[in-house]
Protein backbone atom coordinates (compact mmCIF):
# COMPACT_ATOMS: atom_id res chain seq x y z
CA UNK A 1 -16.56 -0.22 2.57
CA UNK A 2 -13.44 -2.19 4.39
CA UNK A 3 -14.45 -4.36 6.83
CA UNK A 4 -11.66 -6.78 8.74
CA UNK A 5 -11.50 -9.38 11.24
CA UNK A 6 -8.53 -10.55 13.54
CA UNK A 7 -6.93 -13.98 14.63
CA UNK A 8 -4.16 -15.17 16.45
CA UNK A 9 -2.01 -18.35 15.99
CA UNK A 10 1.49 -19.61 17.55
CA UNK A 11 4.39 -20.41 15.65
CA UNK A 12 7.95 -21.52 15.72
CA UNK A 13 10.74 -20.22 13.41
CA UNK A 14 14.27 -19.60 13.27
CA UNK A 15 16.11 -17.27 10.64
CA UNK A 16 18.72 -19.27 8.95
CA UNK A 17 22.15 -16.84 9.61
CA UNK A 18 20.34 -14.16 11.51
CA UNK A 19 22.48 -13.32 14.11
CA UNK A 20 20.08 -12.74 16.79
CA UNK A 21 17.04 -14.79 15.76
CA UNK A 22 18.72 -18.07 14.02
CA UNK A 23 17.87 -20.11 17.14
CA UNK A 24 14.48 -21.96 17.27
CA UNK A 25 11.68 -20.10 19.24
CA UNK A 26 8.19 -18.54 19.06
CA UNK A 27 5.74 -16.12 18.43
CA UNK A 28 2.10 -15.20 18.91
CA UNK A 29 1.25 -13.57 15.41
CA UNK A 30 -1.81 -11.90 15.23
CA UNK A 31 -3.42 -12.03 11.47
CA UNK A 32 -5.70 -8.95 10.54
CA UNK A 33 -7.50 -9.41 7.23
CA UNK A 34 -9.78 -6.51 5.61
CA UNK A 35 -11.98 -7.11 2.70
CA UNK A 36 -13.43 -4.05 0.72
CA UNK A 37 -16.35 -4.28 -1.23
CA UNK A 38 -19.74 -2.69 -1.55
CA UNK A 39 -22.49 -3.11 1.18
CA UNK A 40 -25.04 -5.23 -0.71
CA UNK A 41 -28.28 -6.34 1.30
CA UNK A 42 -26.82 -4.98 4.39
CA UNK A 43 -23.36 -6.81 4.36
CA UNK A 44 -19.74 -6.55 2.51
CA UNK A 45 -19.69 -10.21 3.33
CA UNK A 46 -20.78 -12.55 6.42
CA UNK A 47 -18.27 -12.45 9.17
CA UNK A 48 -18.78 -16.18 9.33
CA UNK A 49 -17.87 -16.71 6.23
CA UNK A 50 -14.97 -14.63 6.42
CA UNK A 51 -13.61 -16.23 9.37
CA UNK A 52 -14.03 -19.40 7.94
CA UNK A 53 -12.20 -18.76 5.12
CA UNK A 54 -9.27 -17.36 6.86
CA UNK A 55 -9.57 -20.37 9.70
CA UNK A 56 -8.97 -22.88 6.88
CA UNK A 57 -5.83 -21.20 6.16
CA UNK A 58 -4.47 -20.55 9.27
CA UNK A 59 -5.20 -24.27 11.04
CA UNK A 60 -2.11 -25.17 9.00
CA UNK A 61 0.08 -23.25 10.45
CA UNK A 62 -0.86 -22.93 14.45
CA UNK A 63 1.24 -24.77 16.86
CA UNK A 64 3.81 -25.68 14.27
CA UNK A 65 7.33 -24.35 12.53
CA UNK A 66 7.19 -22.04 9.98
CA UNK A 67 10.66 -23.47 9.03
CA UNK A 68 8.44 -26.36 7.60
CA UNK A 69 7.21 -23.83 5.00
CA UNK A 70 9.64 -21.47 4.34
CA UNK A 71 13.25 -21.46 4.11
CA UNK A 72 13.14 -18.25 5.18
CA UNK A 73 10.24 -17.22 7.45
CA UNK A 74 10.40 -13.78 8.01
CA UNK A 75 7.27 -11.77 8.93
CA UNK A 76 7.50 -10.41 5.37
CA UNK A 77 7.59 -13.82 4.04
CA UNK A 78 4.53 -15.33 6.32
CA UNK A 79 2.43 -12.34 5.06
CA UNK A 80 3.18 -13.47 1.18
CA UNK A 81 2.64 -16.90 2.10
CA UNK A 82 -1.11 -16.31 3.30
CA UNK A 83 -1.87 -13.82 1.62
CA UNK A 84 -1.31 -16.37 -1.30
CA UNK A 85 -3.34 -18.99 0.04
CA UNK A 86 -6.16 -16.93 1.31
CA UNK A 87 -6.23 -15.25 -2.52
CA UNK A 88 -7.93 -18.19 -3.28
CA UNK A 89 -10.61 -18.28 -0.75
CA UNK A 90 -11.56 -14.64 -0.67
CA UNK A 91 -13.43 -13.44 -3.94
CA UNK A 92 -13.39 -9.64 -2.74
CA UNK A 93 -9.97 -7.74 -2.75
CA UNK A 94 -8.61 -7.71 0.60
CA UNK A 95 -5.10 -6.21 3.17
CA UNK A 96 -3.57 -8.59 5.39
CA UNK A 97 -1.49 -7.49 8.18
CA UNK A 98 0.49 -10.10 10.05
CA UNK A 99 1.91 -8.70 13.40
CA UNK A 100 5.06 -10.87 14.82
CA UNK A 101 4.37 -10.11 18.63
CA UNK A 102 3.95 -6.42 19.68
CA UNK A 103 4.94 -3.64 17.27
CA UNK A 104 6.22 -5.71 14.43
CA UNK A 105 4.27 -6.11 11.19
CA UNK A 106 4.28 -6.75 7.22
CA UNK A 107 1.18 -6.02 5.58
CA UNK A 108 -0.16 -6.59 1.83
């Protein structure tokens, strides 16, 4: 059974060389994490627990430049970056899907 929840934080970033997105500015990315596992006493896992989990991650990285992070912070890169850190947090195997504004994503 996959079950997900969905968050939203606000970033800076510039692309180093990138012709049309080298120049500072931001983005509301919207972070969609999906856990599978079995249904055990009536839950995969608590939704608390899974938002908490995921929270703790992405505090770091609200309101702040990804450029502090990455040398390169392209979507694809963001999405490796937490899905790193939340590897550590989340004991079930899980897809993250990080969506850079409206119809742009990188998922793992």
């Amino acid at each position: 059974m996959k079950l997900g929840t969905t968050h939203y934080i606000d970033c800076a970033h510039f692309l180093p060389g990138h012709p049309r997105c080298g120049q500072l500015h931001g983005h509301t990315y919207k972070v969609e994490v999906i856990i599978e596992g079995e249904n055990k006493q009536g839950m995969v896992l608590d939704f608390a627990d899974m938002k908490k989990a995921v929270n703790e991650v992405l505090q770091d990285y609200d309101h702040k430049s990804l450029n502090d992070f990455l040398d390169y912070p392209s979507v694809e890169n963001i999405c490796e970056m937490l899905q790193g850190r939340l590897q550590d947090r989340l004991d079930l195997p899980f897809t993250i899907r990080v969506w850079e504004g409206e119809g742009k994503w990188a998922e793992l």
